[in-house]
C-alpha atoms as a PDB file:
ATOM      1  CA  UNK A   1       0.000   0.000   0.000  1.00  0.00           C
ATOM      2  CA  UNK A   2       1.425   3.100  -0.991  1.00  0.00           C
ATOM      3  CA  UNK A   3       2.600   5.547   1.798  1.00  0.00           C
ATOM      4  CA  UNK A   4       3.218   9.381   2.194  1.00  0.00           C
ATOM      5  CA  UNK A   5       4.386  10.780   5.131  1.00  0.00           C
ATOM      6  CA  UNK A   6       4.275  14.493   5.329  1.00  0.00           C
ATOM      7  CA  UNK A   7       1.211  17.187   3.926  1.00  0.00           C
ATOM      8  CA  UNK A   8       1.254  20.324   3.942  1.00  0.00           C
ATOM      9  CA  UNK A   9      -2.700  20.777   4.726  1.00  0.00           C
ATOM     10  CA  UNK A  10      -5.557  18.968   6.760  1.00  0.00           C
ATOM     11  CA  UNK A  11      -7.300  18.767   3.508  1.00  0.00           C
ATOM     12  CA  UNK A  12      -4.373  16.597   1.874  1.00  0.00           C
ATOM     13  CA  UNK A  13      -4.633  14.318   4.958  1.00  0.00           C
ATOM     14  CA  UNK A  14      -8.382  13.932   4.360  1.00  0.00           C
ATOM     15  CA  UNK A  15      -7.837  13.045   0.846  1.00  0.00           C
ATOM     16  CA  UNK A  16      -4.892  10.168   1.730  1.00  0.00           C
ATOM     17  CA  UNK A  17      -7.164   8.524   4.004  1.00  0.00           C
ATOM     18  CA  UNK A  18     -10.031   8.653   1.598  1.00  0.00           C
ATOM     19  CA  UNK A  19      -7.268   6.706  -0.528  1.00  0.00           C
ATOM     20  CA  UNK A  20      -6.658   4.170   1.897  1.00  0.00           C
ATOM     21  CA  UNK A  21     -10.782   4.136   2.391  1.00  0.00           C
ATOM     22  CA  UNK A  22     -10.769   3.034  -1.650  1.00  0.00           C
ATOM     23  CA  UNK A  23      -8.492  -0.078  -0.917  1.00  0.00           C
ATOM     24  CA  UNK A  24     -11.992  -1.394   1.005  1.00  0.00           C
ATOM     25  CA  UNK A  25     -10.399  -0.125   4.506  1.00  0.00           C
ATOM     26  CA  UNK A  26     -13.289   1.244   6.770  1.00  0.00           C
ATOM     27  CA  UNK A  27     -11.843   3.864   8.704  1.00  0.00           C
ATOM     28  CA  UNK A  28     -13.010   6.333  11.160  1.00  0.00           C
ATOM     29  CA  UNK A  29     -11.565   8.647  13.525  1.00  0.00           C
ATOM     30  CA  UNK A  30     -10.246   6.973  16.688  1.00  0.00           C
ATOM     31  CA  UNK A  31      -8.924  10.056  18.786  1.00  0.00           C
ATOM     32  CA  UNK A  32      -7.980  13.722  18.316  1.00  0.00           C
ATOM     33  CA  UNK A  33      -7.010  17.099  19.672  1.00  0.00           C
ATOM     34  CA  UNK A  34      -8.040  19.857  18.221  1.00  0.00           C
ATOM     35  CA  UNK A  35      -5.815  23.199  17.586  1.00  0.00           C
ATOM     36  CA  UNK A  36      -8.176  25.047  19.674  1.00  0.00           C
ATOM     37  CA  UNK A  37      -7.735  22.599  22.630  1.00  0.00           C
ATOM     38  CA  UNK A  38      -4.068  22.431  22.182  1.00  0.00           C
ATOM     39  CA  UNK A  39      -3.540  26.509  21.885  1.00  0.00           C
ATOM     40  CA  UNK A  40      -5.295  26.724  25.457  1.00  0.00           C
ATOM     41  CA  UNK A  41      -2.838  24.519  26.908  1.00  0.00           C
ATOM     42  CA  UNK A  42       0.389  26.387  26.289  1.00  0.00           C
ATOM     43  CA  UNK A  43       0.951  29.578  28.134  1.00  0.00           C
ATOM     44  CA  UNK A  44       2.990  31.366  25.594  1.00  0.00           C
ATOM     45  CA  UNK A  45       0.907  33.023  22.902  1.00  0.00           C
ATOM     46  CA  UNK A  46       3.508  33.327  20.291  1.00  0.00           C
ATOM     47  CA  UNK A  47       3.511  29.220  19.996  1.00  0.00           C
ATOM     48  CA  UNK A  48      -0.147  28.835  19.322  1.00  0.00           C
ATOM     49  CA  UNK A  49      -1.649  27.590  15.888  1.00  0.00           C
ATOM     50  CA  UNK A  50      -3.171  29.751  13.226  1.00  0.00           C
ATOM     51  CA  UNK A  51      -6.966  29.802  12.393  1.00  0.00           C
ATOM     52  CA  UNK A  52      -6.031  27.168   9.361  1.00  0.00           C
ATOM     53  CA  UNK A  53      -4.947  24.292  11.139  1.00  0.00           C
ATOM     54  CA  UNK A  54      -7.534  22.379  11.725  1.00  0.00           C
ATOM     55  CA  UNK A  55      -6.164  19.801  14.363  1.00  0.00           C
ATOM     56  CA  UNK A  56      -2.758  19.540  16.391  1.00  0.00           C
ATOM     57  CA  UNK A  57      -2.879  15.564  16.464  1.00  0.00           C
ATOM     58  CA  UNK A  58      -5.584  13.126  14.714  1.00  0.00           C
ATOM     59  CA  UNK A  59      -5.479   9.344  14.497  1.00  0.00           C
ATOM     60  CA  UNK A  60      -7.426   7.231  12.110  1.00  0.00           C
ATOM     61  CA  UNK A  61      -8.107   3.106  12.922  1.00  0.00           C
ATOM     62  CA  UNK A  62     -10.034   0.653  11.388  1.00  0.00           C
ATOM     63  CA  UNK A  63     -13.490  -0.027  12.410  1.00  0.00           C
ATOM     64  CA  UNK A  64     -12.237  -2.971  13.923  1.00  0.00           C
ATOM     65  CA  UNK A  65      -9.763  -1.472  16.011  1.00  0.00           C
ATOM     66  CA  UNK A  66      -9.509  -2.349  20.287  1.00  0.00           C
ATOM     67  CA  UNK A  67     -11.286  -4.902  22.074  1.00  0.00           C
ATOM     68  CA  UNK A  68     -15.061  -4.875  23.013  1.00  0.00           C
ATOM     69  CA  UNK A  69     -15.361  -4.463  26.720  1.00  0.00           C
ATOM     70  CA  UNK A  70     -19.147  -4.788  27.749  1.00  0.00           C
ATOM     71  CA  UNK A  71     -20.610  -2.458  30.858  1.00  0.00           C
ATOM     72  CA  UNK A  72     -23.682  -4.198  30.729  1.00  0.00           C
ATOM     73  CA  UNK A  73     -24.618  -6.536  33.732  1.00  0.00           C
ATOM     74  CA  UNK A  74     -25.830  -9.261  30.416  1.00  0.00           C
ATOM     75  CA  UNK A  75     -29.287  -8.404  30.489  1.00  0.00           C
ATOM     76  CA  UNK A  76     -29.426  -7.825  26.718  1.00  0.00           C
ATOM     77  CA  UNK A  77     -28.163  -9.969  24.390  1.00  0.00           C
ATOM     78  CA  UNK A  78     -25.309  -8.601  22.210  1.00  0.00           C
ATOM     79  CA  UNK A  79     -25.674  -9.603  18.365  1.00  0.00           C
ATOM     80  CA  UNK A  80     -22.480  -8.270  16.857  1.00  0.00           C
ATOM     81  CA  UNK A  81     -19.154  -6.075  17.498  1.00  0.00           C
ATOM     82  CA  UNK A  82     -17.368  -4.836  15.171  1.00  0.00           C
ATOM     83  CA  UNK A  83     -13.930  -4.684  17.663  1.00  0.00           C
ATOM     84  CA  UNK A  84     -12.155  -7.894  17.070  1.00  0.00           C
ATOM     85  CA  UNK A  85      -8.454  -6.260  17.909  1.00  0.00           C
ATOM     86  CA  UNK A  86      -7.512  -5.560  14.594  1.00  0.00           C
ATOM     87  CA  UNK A  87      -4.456  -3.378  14.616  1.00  0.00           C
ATOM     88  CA  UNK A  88      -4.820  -1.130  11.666  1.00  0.00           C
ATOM     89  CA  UNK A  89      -4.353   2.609  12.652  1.00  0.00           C
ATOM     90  CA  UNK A  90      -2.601   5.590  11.184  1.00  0.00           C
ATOM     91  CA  UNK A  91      -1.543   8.986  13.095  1.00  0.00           C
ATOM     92  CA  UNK A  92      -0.903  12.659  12.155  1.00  0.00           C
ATOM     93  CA  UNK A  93       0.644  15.344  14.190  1.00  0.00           C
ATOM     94  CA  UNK A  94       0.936  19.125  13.142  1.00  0.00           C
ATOM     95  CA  UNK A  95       4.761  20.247  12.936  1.00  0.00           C
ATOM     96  CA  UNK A  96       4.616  23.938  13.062  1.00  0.00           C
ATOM     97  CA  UNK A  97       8.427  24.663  12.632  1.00  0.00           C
ATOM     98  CA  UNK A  98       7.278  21.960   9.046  1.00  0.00           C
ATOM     99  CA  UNK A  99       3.783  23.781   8.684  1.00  0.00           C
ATOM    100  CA  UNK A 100       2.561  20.437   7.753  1.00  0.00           C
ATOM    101  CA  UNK A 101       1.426  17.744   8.922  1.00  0.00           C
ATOM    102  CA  UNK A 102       3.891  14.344   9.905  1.00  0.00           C
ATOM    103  CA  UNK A 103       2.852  10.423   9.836  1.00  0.00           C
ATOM    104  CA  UNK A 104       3.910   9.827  13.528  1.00  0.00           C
ATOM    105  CA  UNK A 105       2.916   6.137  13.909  1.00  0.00           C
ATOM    106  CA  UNK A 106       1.155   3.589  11.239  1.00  0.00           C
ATOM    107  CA  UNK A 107       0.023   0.194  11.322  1.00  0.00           C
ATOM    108  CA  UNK A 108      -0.874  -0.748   7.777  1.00  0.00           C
ATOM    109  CA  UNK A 109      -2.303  -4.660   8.507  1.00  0.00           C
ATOM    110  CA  UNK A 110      -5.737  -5.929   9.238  1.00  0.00           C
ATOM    111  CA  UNK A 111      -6.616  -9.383  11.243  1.00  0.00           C
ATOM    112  CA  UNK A 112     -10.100  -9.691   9.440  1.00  0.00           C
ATOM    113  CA  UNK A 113     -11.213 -10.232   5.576  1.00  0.00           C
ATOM    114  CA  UNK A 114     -10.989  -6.703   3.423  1.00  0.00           C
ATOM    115  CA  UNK A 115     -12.634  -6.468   0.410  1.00  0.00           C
ATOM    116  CA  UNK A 116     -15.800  -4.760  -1.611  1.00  0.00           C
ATOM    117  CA  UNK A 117     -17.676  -7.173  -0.776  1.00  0.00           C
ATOM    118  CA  UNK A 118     -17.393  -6.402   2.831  1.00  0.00           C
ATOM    119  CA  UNK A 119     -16.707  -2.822   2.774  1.00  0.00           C
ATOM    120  CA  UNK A 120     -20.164  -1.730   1.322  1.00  0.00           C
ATOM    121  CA  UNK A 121     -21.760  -3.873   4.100  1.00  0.00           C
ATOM    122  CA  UNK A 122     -20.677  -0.908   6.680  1.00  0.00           C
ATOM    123  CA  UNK A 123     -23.689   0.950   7.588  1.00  0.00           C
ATOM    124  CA  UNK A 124     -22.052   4.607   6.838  1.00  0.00           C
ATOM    125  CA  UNK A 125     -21.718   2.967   2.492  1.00  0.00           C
ATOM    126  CA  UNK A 126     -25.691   1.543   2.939  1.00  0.00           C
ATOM    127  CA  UNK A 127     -26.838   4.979   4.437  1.00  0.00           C
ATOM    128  CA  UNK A 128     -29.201   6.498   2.303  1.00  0.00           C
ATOM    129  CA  UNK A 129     -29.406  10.401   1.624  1.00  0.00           C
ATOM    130  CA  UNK A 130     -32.161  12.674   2.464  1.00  0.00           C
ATOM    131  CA  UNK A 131     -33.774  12.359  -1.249  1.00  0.00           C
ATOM    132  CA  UNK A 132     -33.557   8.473  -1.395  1.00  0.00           C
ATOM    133  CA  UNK A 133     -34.751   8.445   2.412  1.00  0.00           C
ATOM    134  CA  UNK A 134     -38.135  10.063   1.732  1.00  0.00           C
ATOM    135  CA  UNK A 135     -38.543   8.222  -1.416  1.00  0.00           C
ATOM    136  CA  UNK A 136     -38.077   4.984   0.823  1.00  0.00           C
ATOM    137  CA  UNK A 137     -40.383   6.295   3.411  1.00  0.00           C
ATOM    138  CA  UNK A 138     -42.856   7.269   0.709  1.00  0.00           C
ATOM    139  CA  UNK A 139     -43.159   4.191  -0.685  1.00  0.00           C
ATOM    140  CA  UNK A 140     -43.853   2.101   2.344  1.00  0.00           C
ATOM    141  CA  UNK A 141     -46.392   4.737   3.489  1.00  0.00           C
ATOM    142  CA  UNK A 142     -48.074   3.734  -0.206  1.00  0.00           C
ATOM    143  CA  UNK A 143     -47.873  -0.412   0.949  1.00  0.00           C
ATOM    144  CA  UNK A 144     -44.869  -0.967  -0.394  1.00  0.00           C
ATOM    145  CA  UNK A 145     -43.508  -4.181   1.217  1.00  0.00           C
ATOM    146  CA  UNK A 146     -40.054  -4.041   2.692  1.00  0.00           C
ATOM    147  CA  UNK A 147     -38.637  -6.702   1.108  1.00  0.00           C
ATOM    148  CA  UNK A 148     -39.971  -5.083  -2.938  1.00  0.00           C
ATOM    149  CA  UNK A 149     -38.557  -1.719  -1.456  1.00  0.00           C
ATOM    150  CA  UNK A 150     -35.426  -2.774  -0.967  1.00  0.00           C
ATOM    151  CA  UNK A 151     -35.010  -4.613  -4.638  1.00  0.00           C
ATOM    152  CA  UNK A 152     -36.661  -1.011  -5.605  1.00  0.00           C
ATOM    153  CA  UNK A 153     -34.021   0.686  -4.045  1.00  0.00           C
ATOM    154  CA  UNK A 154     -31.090  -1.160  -4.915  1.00  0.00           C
ATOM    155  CA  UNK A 155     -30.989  -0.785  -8.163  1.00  0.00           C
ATOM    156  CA  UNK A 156     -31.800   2.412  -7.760  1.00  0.00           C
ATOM    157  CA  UNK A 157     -28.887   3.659  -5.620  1.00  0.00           C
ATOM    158  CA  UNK A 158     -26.653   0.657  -6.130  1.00  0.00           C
ATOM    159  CA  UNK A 159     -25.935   0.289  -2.415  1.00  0.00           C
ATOM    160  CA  UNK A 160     -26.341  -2.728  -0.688  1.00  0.00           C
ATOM    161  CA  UNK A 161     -29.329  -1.956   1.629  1.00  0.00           C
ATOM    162  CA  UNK A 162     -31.260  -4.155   4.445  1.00  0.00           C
ATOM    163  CA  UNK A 163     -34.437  -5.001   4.967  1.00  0.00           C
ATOM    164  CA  UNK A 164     -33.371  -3.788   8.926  1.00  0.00           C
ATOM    165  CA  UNK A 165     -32.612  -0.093   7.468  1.00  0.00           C
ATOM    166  CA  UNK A 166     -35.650   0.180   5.962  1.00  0.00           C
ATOM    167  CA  UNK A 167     -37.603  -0.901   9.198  1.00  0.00           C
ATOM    168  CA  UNK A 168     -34.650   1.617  10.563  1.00  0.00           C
ATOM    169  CA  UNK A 169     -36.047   4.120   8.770  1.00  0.00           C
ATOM    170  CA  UNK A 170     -39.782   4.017   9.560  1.00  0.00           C
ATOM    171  CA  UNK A 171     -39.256   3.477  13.035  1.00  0.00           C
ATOM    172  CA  UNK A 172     -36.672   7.089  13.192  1.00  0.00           C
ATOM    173  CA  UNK A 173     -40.069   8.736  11.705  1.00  0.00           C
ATOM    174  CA  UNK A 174     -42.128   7.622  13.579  1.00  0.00           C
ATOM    175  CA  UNK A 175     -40.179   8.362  16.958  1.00  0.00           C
ATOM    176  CA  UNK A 176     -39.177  11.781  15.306  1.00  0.00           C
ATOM    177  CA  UNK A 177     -43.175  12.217  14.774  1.00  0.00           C
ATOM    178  CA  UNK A 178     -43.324  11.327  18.865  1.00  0.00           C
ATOM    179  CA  UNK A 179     -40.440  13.792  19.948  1.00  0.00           C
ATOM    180  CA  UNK A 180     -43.040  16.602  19.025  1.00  0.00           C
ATOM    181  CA  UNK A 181     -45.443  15.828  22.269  1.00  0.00           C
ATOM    182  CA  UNK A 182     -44.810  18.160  24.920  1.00  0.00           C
ATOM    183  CA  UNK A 183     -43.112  16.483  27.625  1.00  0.00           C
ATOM    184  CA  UNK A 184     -44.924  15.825  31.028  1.00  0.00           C
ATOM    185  CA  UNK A 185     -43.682  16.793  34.503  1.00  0.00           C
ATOM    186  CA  UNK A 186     -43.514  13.515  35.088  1.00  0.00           C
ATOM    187  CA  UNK A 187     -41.095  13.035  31.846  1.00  0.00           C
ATOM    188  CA  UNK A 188     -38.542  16.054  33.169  1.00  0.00           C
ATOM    189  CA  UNK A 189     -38.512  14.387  36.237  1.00  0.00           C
ATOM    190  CA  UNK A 190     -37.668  11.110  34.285  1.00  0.00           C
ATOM    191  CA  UNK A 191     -34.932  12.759  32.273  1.00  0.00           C
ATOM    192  CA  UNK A 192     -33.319  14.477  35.001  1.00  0.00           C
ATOM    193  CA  UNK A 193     -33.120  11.150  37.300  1.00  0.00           C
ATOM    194  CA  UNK A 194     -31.330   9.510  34.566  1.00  0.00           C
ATOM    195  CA  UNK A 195     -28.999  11.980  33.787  1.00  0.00           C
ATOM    196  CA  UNK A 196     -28.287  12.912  37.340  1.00  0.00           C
ATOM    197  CA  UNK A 197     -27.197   8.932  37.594  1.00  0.00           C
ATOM    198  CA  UNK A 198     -24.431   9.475  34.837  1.00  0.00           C
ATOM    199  CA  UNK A 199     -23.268  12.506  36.834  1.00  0.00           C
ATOM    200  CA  UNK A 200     -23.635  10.066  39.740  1.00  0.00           C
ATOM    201  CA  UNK A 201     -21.098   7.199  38.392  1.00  0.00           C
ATOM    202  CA  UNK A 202     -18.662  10.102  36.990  1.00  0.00           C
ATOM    203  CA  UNK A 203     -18.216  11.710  40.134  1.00  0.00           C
ATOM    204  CA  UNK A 204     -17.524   8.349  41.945  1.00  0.00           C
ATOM    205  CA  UNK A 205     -14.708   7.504  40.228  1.00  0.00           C
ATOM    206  CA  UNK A 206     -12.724  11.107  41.303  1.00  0.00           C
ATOM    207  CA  UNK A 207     -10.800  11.476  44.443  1.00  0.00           C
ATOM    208  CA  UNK A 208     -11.803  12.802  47.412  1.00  0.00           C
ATOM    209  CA  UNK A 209      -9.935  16.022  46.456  1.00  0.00           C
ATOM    210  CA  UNK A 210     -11.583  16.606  42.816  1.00  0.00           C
ATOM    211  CA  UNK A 211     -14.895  15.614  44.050  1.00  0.00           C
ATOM    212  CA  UNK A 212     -15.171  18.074  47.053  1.00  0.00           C
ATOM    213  CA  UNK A 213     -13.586  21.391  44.329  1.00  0.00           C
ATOM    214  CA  UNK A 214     -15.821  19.599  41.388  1.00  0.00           C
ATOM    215  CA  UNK A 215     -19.010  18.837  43.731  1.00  0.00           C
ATOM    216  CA  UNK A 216     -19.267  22.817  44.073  1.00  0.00           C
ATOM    217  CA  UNK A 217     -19.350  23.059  40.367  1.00  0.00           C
ATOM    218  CA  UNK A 218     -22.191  21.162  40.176  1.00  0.00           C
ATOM    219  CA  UNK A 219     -24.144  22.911  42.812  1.00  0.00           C
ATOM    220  CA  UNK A 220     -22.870  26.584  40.670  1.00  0.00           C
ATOM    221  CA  UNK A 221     -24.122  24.858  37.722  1.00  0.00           C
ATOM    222  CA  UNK A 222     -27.993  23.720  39.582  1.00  0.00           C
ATOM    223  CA  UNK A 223     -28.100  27.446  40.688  1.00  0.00           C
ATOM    224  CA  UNK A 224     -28.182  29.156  37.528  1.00  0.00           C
ATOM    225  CA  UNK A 225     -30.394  26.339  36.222  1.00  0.00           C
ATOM    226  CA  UNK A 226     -32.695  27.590  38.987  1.00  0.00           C
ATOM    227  CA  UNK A 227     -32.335  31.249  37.964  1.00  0.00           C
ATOM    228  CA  UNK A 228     -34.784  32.025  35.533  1.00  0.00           C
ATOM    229  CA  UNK A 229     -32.669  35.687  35.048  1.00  0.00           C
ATOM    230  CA  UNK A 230     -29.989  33.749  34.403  1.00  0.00           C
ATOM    231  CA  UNK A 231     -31.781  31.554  32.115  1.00  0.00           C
ATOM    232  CA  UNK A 232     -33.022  34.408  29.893  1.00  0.00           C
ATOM    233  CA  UNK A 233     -29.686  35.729  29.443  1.00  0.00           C
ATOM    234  CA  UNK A 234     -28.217  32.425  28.410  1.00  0.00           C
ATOM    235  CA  UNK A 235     -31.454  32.585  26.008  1.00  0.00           C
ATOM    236  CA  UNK A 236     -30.807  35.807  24.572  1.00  0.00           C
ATOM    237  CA  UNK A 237     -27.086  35.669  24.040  1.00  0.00           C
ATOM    238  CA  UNK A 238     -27.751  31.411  22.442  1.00  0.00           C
ATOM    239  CA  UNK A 239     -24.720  30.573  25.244  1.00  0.00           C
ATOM    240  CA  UNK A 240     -25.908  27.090  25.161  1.00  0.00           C
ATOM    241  CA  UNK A 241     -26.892  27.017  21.526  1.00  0.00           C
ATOM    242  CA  UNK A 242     -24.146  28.808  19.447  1.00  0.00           C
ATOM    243  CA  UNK A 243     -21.964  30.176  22.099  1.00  0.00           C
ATOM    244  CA  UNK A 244     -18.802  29.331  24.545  1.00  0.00           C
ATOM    245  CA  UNK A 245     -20.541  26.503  26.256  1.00  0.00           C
ATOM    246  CA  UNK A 246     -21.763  24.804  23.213  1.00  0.00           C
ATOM    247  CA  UNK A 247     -17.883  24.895  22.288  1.00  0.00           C
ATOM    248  CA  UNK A 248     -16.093  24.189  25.354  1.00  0.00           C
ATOM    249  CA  UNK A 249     -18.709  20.712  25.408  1.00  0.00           C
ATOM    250  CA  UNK A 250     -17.855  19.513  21.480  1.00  0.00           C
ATOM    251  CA  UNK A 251     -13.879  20.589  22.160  1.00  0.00           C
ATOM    252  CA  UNK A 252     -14.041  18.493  25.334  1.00  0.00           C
ATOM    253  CA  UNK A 253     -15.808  15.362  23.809  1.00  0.00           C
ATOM    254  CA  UNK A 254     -13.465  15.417  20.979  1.00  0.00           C
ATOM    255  CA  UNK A 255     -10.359  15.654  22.859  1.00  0.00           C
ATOM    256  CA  UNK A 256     -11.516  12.181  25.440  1.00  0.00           C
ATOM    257  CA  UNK A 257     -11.989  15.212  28.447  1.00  0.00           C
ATOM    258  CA  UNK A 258     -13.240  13.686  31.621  1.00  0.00           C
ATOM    259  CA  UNK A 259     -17.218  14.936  32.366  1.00  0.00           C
ATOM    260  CA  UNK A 260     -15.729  17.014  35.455  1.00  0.00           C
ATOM    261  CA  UNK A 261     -13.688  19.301  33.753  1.00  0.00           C
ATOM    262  CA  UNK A 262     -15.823  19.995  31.518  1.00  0.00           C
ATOM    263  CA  UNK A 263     -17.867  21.306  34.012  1.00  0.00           C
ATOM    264  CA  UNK A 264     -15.057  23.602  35.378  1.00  0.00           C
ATOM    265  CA  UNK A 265     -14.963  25.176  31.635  1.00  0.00           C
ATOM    266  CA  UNK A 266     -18.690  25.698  31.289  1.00  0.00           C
ATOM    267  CA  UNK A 267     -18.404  26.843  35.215  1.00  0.00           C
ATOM    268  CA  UNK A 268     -16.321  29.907  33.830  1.00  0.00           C
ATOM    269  CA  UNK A 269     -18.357  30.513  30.888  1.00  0.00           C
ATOM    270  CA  UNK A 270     -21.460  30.810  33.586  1.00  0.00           C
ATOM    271  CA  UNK A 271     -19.013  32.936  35.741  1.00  0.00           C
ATOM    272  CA  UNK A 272     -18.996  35.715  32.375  1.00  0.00           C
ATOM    273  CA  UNK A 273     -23.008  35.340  32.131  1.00  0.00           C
ATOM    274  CA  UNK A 274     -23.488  36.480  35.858  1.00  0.00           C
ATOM    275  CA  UNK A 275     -20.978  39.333  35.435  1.00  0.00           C
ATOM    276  CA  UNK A 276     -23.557  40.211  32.502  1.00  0.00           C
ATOM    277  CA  UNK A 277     -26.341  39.660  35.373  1.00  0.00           C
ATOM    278  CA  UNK A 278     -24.350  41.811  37.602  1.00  0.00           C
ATOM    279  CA  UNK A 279     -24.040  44.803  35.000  1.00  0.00           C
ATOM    280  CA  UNK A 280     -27.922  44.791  34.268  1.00  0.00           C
ATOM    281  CA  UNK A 281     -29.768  48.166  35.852  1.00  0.00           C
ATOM    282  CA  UNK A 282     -31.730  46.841  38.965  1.00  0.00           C
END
């Protein structure tokens, strides 16, 4: 398989890996850090990355990459994995003395069958798009039996498509149809147990020290939830739409952040929208 192992931009990265996606390799990406994330770690300014690089490190593995480790207490049955420790993996890193980008580690063989045959069995290469999705949906609204759709279909898009996706796809409009009803008080309350459970098992895990600073984070954070001043400013100025918070969460997810410091971040953020409060005429 051919190799290169310097580019100059993101974009030529992108286009090698679509490369190595055309030898029937399903790739995805495994772990990154964005430039954003890595420019708030240093303390001197003058070493920070420009507004064009896109990432300071990125790694790409096969779908099959790392061992399946199940949190479940075997309740549910578990059909297929697509983990089976198959080694595959390629990773970049930004050189800015290069201004480029540098292969730092590879592993170019797979443990499992490769293939077209397999490759356009992935779910991402049977996906449908928005025009053949409503086509789909039309047709079994008309009566149009699942397994006649998908022959219809076929040929149409020359993907290989499931009967399951197209059962996939009736059942997403049909919950999408249900996501409309206004929620109960008895739903909120629902919600809000269940996610307070995740913040539950994340906080366990910290030491004593972390939990006792982050533990006051999350009683900042209840505060302002309670605030309904504080909720109309976060409305007005989209903070939790289109603002700091929305990018201190997707920065933090992408860069493998544990849930408590995100928290301190978005704690800060919250700390700028009550200096807002503060500056309001009472």
């Amino acid at each position: 398989m051919e190799s290169i192992e310097f580019f100059k931009t993101f974009e030529e990265v992108e286009k090698y890996v679509d490369h190595l996606k055309e030898q029937h390799t399903p790739l995805a990406i495994h772990s990154s850090t964005p430039a954003s994330v890595y420019n708030k770690k240093l303390k001197n300014s003058e070493y920070h990355l420009g507004p064009e690089v896109k990432y300071f490190k990125i790694t790409y593995a096969c779908k099959h990459f790392g061992t399946f480790k199940s949190r479940g207490k075997g309740i549910r049955k578990v059909n297929s994995v697509l983990k089976c420790d198959c080694k595959f993996f390629i990773s970049f890193k930004y050189e800015r003395m290069l201004k480029g980008y540098r292969v730092m580690k590879k592993h170019f063989t797979h443990n499992h069958e490769i293939g077209a045959e397999y490759y356009y069995q992935y779910a991402e290469n049977r996906r449908l798009n928005s025009v053949e999705r409503e086509e789909a949906l039309q047709l079994l609204e008309s009566g149009t039996k699942p397994k006649q759709l998908r022959k219809i279909m076929q040929e149409k898009t020359s993907k290989v498509i499931l009967i399951q996706d197209l059962h996939n796809i009736r059942k997403k409009r049909k919950h999408t149809k249900a996501s409309f009803k206004p929620l109960t008080q008895l739903d909120k309350y629902k919600k809000v147990v269940l996610l307070s459970h995740r913040i539950a098992d994340a906080a366990s895990q910290l030491s004593d020290e972390d939990f006792r600073k982050n533990f006051k984070t999350l009683e900042y954070i209840l505060e302002c939830i309670q605030n309904k001043e504080t909720l109309e400013i976060f409305k007005e100025n989209d903070v939790l739409q289109n603002g700091n918070a929305s990018n201190v969460l997707e920065e933090s997810v992408v860069n493998g952040s544990q849930p408590m410091s995100v928290l301190q971040e978005l704690e800060a953020v919250m700390q700028d929208v009550a200096t807002e409060q503060d500056k309001r005429p009472t």
